[in-house]
C-alpha atoms as a PDB file:
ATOM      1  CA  UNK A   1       0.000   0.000   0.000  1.00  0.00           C
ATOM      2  CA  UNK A   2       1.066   4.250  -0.021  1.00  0.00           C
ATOM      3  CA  UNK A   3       0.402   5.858   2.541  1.00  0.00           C
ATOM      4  CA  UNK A   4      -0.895   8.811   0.678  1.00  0.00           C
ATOM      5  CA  UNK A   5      -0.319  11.987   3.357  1.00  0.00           C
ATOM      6  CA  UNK A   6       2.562  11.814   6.292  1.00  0.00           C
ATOM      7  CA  UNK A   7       4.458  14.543   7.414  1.00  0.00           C
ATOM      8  CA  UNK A   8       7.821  12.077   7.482  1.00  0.00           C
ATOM      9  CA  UNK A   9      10.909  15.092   8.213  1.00  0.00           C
ATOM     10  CA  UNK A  10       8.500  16.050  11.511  1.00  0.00           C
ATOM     11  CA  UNK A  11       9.646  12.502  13.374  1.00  0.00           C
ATOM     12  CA  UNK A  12      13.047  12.611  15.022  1.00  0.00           C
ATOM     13  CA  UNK A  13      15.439  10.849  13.327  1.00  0.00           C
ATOM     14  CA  UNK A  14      15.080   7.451  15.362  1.00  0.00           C
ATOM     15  CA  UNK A  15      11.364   7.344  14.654  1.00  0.00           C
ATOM     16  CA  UNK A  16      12.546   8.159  11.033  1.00  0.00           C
ATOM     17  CA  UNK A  17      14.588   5.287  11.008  1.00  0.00           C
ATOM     18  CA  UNK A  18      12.131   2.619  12.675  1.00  0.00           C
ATOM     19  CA  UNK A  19       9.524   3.885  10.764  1.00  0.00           C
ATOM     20  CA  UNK A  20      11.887   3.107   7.420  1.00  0.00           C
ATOM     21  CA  UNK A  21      12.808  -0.332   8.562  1.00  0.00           C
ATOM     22  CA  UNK A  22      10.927  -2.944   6.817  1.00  0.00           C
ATOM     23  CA  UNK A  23       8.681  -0.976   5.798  1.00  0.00           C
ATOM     24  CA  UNK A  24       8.032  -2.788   2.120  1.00  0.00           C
ATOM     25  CA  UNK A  25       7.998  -6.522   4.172  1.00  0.00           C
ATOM     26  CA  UNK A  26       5.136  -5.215   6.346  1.00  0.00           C
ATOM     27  CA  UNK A  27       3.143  -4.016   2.831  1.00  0.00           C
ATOM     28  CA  UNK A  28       3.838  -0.747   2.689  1.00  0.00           C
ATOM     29  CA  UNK A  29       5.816   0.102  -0.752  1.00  0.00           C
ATOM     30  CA  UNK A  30       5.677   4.052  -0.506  1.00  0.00           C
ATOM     31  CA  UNK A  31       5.330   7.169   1.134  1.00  0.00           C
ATOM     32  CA  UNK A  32       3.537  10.510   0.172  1.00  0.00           C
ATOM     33  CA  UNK A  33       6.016  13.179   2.087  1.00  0.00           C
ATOM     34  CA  UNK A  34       4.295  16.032   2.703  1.00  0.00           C
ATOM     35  CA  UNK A  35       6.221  19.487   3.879  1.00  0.00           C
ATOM     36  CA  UNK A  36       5.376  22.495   5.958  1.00  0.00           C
ATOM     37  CA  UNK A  37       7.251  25.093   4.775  1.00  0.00           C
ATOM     38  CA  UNK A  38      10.715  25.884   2.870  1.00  0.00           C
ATOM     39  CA  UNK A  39      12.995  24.365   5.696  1.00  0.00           C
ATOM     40  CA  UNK A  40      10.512  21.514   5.615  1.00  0.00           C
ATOM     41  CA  UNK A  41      10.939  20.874   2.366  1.00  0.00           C
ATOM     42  CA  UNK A  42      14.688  21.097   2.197  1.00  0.00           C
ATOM     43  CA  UNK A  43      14.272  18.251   4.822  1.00  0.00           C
ATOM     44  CA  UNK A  44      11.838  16.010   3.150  1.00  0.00           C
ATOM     45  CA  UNK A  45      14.117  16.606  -0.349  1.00  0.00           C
ATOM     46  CA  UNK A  46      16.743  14.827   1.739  1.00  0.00           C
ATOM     47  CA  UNK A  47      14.856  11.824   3.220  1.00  0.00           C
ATOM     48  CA  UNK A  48      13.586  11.503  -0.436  1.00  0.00           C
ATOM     49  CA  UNK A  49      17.183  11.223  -1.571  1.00  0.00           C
ATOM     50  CA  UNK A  50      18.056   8.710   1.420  1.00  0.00           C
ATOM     51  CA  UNK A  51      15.002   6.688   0.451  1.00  0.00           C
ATOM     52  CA  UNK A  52      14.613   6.486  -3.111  1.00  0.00           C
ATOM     53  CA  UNK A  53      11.373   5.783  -4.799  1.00  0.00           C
ATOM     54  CA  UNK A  54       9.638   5.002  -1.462  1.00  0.00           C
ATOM     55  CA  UNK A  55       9.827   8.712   0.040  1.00  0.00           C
ATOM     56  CA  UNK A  56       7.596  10.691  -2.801  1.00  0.00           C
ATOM     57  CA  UNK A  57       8.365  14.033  -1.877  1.00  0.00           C
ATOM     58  CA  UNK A  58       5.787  16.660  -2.048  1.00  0.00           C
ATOM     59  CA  UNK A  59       6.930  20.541  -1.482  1.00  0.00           C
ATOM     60  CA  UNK A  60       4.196  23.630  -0.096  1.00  0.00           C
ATOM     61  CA  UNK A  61       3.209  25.674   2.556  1.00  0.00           C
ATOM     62  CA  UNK A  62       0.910  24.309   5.070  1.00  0.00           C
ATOM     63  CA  UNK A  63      -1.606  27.034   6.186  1.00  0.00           C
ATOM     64  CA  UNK A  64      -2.374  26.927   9.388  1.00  0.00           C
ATOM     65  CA  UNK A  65       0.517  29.241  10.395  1.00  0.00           C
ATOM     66  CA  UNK A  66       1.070  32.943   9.637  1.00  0.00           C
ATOM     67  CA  UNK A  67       1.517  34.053   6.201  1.00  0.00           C
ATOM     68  CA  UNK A  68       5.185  34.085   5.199  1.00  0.00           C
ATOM     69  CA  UNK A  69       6.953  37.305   3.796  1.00  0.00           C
ATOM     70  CA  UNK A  70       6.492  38.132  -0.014  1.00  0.00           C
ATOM     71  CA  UNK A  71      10.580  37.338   0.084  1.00  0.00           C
ATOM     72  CA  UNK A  72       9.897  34.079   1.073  1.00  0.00           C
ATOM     73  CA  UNK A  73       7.163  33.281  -0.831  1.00  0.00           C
ATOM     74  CA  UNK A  74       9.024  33.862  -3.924  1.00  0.00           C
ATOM     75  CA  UNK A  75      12.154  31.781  -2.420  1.00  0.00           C
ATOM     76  CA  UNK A  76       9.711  28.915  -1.410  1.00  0.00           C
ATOM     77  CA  UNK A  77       8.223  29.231  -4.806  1.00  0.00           C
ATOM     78  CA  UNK A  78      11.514  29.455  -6.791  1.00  0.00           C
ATOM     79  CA  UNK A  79      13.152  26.497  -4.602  1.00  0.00           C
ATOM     80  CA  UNK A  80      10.466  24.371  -5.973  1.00  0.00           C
ATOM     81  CA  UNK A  81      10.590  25.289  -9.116  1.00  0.00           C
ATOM     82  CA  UNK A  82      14.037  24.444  -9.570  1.00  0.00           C
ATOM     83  CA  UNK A  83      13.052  20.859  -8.107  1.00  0.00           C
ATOM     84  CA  UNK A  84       9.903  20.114 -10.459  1.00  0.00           C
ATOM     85  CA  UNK A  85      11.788  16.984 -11.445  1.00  0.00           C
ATOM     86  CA  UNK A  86      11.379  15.520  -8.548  1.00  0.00           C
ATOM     87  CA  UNK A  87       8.035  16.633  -6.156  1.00  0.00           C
ATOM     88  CA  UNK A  88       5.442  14.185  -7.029  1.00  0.00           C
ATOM     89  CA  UNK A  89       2.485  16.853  -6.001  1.00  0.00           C
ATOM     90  CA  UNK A  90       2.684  20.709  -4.543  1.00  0.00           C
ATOM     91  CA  UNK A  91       1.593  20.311  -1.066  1.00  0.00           C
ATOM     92  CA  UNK A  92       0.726  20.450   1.274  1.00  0.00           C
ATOM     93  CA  UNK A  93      -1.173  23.618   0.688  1.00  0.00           C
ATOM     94  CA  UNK A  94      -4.420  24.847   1.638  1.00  0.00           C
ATOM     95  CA  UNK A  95      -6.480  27.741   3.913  1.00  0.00           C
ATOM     96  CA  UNK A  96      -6.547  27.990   7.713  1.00  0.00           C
ATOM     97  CA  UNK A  97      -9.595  26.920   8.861  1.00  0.00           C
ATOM     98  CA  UNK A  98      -8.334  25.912  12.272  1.00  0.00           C
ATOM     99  CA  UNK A  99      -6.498  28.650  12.726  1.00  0.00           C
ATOM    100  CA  UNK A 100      -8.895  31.078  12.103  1.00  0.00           C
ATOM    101  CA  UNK A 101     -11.785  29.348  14.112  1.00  0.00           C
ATOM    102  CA  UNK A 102      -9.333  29.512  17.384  1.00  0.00           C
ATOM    103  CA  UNK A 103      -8.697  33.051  16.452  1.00  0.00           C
ATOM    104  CA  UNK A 104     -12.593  34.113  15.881  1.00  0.00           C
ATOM    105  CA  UNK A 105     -13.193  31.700  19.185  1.00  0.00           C
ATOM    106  CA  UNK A 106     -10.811  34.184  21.291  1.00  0.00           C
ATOM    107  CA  UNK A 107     -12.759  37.473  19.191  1.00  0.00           C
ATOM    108  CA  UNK A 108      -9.523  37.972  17.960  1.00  0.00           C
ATOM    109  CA  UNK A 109      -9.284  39.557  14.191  1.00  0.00           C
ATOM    110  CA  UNK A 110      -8.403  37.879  11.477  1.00  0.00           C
ATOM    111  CA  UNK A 111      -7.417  38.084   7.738  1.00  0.00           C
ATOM    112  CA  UNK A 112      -8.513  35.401   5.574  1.00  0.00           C
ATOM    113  CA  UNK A 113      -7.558  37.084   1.837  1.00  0.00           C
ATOM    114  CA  UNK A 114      -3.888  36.813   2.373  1.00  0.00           C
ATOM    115  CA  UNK A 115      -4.142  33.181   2.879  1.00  0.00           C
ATOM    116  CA  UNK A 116      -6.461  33.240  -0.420  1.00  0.00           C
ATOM    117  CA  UNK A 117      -3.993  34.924  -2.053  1.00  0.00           C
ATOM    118  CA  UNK A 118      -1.091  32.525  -1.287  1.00  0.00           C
ATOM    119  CA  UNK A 119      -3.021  29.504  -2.088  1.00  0.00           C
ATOM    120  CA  UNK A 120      -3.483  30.979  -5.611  1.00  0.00           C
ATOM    121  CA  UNK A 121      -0.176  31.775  -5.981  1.00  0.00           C
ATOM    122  CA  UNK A 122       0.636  27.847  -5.404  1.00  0.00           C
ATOM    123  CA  UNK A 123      -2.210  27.179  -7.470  1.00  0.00           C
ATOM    124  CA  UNK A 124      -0.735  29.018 -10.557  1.00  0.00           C
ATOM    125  CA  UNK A 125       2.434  27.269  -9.460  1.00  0.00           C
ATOM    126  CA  UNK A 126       1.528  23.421 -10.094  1.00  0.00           C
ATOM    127  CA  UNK A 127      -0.340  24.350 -13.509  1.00  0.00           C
ATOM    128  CA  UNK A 128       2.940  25.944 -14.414  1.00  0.00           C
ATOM    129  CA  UNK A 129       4.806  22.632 -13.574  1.00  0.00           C
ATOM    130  CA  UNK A 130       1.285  20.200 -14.225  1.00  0.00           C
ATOM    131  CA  UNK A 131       1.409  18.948 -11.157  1.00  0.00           C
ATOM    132  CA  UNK A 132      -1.006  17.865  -8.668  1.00  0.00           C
ATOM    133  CA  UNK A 133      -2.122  19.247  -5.646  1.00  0.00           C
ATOM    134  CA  UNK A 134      -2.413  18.102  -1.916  1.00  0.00           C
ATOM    135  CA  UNK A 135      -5.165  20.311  -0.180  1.00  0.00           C
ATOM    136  CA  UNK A 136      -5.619  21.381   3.690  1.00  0.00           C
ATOM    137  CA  UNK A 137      -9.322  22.401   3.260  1.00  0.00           C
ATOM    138  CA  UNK A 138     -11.913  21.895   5.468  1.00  0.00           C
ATOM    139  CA  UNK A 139     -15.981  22.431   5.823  1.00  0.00           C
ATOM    140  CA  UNK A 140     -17.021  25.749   4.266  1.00  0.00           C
ATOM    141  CA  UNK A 141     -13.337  26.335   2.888  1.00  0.00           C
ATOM    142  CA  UNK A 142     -13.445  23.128   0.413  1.00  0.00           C
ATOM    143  CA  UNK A 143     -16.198  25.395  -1.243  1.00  0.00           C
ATOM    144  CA  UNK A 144     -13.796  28.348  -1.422  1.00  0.00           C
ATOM    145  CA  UNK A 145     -10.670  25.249  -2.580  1.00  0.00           C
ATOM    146  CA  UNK A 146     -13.036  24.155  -5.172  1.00  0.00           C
ATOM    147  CA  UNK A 147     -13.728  27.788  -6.653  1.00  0.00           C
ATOM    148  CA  UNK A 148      -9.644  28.345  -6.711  1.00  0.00           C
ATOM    149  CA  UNK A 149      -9.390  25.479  -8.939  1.00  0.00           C
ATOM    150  CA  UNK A 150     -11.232  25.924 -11.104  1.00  0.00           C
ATOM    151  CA  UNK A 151      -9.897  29.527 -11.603  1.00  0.00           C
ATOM    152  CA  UNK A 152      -6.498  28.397 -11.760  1.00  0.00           C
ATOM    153  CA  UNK A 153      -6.799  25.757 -13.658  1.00  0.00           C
ATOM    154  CA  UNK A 154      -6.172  22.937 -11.770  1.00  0.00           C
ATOM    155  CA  UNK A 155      -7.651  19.727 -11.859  1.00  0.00           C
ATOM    156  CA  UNK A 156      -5.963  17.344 -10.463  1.00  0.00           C
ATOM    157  CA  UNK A 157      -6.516  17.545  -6.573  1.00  0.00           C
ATOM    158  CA  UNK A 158      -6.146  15.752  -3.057  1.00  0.00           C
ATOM    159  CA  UNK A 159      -7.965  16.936  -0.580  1.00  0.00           C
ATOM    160  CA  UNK A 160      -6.543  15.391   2.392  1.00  0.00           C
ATOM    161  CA  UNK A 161      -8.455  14.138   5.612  1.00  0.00           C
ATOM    162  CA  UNK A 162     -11.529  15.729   4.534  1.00  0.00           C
ATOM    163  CA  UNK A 163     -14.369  16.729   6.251  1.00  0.00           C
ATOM    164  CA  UNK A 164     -17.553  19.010   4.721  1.00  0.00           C
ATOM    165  CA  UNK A 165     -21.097  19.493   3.475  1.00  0.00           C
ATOM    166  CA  UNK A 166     -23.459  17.430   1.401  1.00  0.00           C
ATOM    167  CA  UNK A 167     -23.163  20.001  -1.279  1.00  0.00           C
ATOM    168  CA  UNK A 168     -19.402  20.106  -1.256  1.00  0.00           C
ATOM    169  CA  UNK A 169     -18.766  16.464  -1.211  1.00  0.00           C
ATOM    170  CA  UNK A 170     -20.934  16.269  -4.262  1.00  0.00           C
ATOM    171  CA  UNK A 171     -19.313  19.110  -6.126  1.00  0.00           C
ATOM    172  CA  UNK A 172     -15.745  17.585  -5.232  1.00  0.00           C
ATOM    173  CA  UNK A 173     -16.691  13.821  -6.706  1.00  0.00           C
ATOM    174  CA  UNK A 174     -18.353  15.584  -9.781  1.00  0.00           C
ATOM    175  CA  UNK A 175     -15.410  17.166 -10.471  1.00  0.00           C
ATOM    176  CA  UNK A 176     -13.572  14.060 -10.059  1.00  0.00           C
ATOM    177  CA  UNK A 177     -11.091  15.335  -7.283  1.00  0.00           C
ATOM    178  CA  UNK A 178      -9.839  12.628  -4.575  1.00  0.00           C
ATOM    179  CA  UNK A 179     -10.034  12.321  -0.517  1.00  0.00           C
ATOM    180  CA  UNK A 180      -8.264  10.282   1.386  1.00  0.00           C
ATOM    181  CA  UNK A 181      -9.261   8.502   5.339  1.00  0.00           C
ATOM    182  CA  UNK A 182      -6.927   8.494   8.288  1.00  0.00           C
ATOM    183  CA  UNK A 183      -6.936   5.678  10.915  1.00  0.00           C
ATOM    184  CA  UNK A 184      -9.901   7.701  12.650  1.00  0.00           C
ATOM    185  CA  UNK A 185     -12.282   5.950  10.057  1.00  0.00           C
ATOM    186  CA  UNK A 186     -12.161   3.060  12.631  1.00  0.00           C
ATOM    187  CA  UNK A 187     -14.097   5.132  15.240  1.00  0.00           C
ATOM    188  CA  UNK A 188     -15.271   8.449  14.151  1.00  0.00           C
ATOM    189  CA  UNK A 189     -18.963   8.202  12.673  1.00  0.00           C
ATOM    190  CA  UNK A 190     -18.817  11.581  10.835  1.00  0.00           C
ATOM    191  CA  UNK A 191     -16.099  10.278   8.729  1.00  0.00           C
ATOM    192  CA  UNK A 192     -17.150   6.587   8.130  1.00  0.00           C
ATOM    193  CA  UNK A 193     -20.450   8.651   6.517  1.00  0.00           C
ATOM    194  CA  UNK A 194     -18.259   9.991   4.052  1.00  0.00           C
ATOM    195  CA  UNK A 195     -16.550   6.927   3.142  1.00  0.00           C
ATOM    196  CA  UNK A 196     -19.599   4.905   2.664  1.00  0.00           C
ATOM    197  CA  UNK A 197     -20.699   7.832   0.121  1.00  0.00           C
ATOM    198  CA  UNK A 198     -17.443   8.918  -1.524  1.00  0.00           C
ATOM    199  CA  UNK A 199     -17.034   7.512  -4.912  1.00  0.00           C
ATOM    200  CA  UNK A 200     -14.634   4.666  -4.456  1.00  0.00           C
ATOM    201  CA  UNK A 201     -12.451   5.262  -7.320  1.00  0.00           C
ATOM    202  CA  UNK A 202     -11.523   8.641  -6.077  1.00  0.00           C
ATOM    203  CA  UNK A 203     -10.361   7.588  -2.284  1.00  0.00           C
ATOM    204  CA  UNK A 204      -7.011   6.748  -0.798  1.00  0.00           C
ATOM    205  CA  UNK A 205      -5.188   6.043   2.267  1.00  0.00           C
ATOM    206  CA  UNK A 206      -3.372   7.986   4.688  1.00  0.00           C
ATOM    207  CA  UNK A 207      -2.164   8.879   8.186  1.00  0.00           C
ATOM    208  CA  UNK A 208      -1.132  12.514   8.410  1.00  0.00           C
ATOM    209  CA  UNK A 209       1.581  11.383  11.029  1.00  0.00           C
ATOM    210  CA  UNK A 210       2.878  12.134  13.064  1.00  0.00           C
ATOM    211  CA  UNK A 211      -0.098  13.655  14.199  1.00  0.00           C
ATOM    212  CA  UNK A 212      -1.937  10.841  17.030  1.00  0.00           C
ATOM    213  CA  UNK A 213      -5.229   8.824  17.021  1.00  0.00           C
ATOM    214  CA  UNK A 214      -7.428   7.663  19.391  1.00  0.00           C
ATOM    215  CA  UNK A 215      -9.394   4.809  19.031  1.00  0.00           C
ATOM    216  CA  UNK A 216      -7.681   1.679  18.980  1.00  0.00           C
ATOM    217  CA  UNK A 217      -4.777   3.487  18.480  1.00  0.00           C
ATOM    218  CA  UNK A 218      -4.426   5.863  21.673  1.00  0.00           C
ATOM    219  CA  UNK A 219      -1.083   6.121  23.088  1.00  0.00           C
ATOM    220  CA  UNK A 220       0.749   4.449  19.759  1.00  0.00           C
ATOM    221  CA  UNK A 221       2.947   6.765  17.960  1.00  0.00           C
ATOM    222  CA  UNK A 222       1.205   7.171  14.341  1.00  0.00           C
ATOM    223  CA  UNK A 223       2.931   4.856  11.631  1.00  0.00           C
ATOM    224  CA  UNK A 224       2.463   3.919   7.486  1.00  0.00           C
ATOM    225  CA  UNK A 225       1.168   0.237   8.673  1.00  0.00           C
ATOM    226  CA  UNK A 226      -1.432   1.858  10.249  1.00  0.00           C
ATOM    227  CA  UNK A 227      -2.924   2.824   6.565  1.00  0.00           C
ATOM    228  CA  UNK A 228      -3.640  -1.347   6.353  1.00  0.00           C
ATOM    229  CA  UNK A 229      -6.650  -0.624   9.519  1.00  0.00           C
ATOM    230  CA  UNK A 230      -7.591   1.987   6.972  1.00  0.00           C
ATOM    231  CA  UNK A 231      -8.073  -0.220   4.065  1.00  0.00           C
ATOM    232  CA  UNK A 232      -9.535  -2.806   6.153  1.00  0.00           C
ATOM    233  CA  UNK A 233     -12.533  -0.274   7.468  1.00  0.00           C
ATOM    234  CA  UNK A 234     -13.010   1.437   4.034  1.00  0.00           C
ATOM    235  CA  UNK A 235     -13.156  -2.122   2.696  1.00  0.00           C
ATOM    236  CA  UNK A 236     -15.805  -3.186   5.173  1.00  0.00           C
ATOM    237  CA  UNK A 237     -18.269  -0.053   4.538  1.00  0.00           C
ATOM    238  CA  UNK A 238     -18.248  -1.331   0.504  1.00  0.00           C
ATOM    239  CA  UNK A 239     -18.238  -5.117   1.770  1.00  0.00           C
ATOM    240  CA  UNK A 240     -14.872  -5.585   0.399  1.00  0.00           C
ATOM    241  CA  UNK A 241     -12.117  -7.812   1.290  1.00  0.00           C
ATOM    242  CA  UNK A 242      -8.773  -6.351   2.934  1.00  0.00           C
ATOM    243  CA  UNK A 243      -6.917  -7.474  -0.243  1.00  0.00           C
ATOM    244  CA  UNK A 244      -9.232  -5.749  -2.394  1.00  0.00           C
ATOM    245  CA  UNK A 245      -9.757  -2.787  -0.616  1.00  0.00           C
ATOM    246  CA  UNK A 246      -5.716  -2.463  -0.279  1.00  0.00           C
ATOM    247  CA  UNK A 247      -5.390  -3.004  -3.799  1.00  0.00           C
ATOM    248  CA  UNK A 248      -8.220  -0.615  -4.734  1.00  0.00           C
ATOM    249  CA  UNK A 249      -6.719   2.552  -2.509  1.00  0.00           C
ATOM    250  CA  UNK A 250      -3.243   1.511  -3.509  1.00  0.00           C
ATOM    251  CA  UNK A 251      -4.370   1.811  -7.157  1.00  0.00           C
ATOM    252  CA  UNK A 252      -5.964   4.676  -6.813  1.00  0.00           C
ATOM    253  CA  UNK A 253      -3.371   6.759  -5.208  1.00  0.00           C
ATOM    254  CA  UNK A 254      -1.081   4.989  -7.945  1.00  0.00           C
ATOM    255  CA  UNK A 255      -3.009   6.688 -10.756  1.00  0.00           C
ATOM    256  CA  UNK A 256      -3.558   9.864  -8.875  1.00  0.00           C
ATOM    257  CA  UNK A 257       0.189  10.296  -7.934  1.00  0.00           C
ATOM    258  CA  UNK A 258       1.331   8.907 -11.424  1.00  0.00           C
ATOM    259  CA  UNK A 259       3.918   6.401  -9.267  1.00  0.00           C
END
């Protein structure tokens, strides 16, 4: 299987390493690495250099975190650029939905545009190098994602650990753009809703790690094997096997990621 979303530079370096070791004996052949910002990427470029064609490196700007300088937007932006050869998607990108909830919780101000703005930009970015996209976009801003592509251009999108409205879900699988389920499919109703109604042929597997579970999985530090509980509860919901259910994400995120 591919895990299809892991934020691999954030472990230390001896979770790196235990998470590496045999990794393709327990099923798992490769890794969608995900990156933060440019110092994230530098780090995932060199884990995908250590671990050829099993770390697929993806380069972005995650968005729940204040907007960089125009400087280093155009650094981040030329630093990929320069690497086109080798990202399999830009990402992770996205808008701050979390961010700006906690801030409009508190009554503090806040600026959504900006963020707008920089998506765009790395919007306009992977059309210039016809690449895909990994999305951080949430509830009511998938609907605002969904407008951007299409303005941009872009149709080729992830939109990771997903979570939104009737109306947005449809618009997403109409337009043929792909979600993927984290390990919290095993217990969280909300989501195990969506995968039941998702079309199949547009879902994959992830984990997101490091970031933790609960469930079955409280207290366990998040790892690629877990995508194989994923499989397994996304296969039950369309009264699939395991092996058929790993084979369907697996060729799924095969086609989306072109790997």
């Amino acid at each position: 299987m591919i895990d299809a979303h892991i934020h691999l530079e954030r472990y230390a370096a001896e979770e790196q390493a235990g998470i590496m070791a045999g990794l393709e004996q327990d099923g798992i052949e490769a890794l969608i690495a995900v990156s933060m910002d440019l110092a994230s990427c530098k780090r995932t470029a060199d884990l995908a250099a250590e671990y050829p064609r099993v770390v697929m490196p993806a380069y972005g700007l995650h968005p729940e975190q204040p907007i960089p300088s125009e400087q280093e937007m155009d650094r981040l932006l030329d630093w990929i650029r320069l690497r086109a050869g080798e990202l399999v998607a830009v990402g992770e990108i996205g808008l701050p939905y979390y961010l700006r909830s906690e801030k409009e919780a508190a009554g503090e101000p806040f600026e959504l545009e900006p963020y707008v703005k920089v998506l765009g930009r790395f919007l306009d970015l992977a059309a210039e190098l016809d690449k895909p996209v990994i999305l951080h976009a949430v509830y009511e801003d998938a609907d605002i994602a969904c407008d951007l592509l299409e303005r941009h251009g872009v149709t080729r999108a992830h939109f990771h650990w997903f979570k939104g409205a009737e109306h947005t879900v449809r618009r997403m699988a109409e337009r043929g753009y792909y979600i993927s389920f984290t390990p919290d499919i095993v217990y969280e109703e909300e989501i195990r809703e969506l995968a039941a109604l998702y079309p199949p042929e547009l879902v994959m597997a992830e984990t997101d790690g490091p970031w933790p579970f609960e469930g079955p999985f409280a207290g366990r530090t998040t790892d690629p094997r877990m995508i194989a509980d994923v499989a397994a509860a996304w296969g039950k919901l369309h009264g699939l096997s395991f092996a058929d259910a790993a084979a369907k994400l697996t060729a799924n995120t095969r086609r989306f990621y072109g790997i």
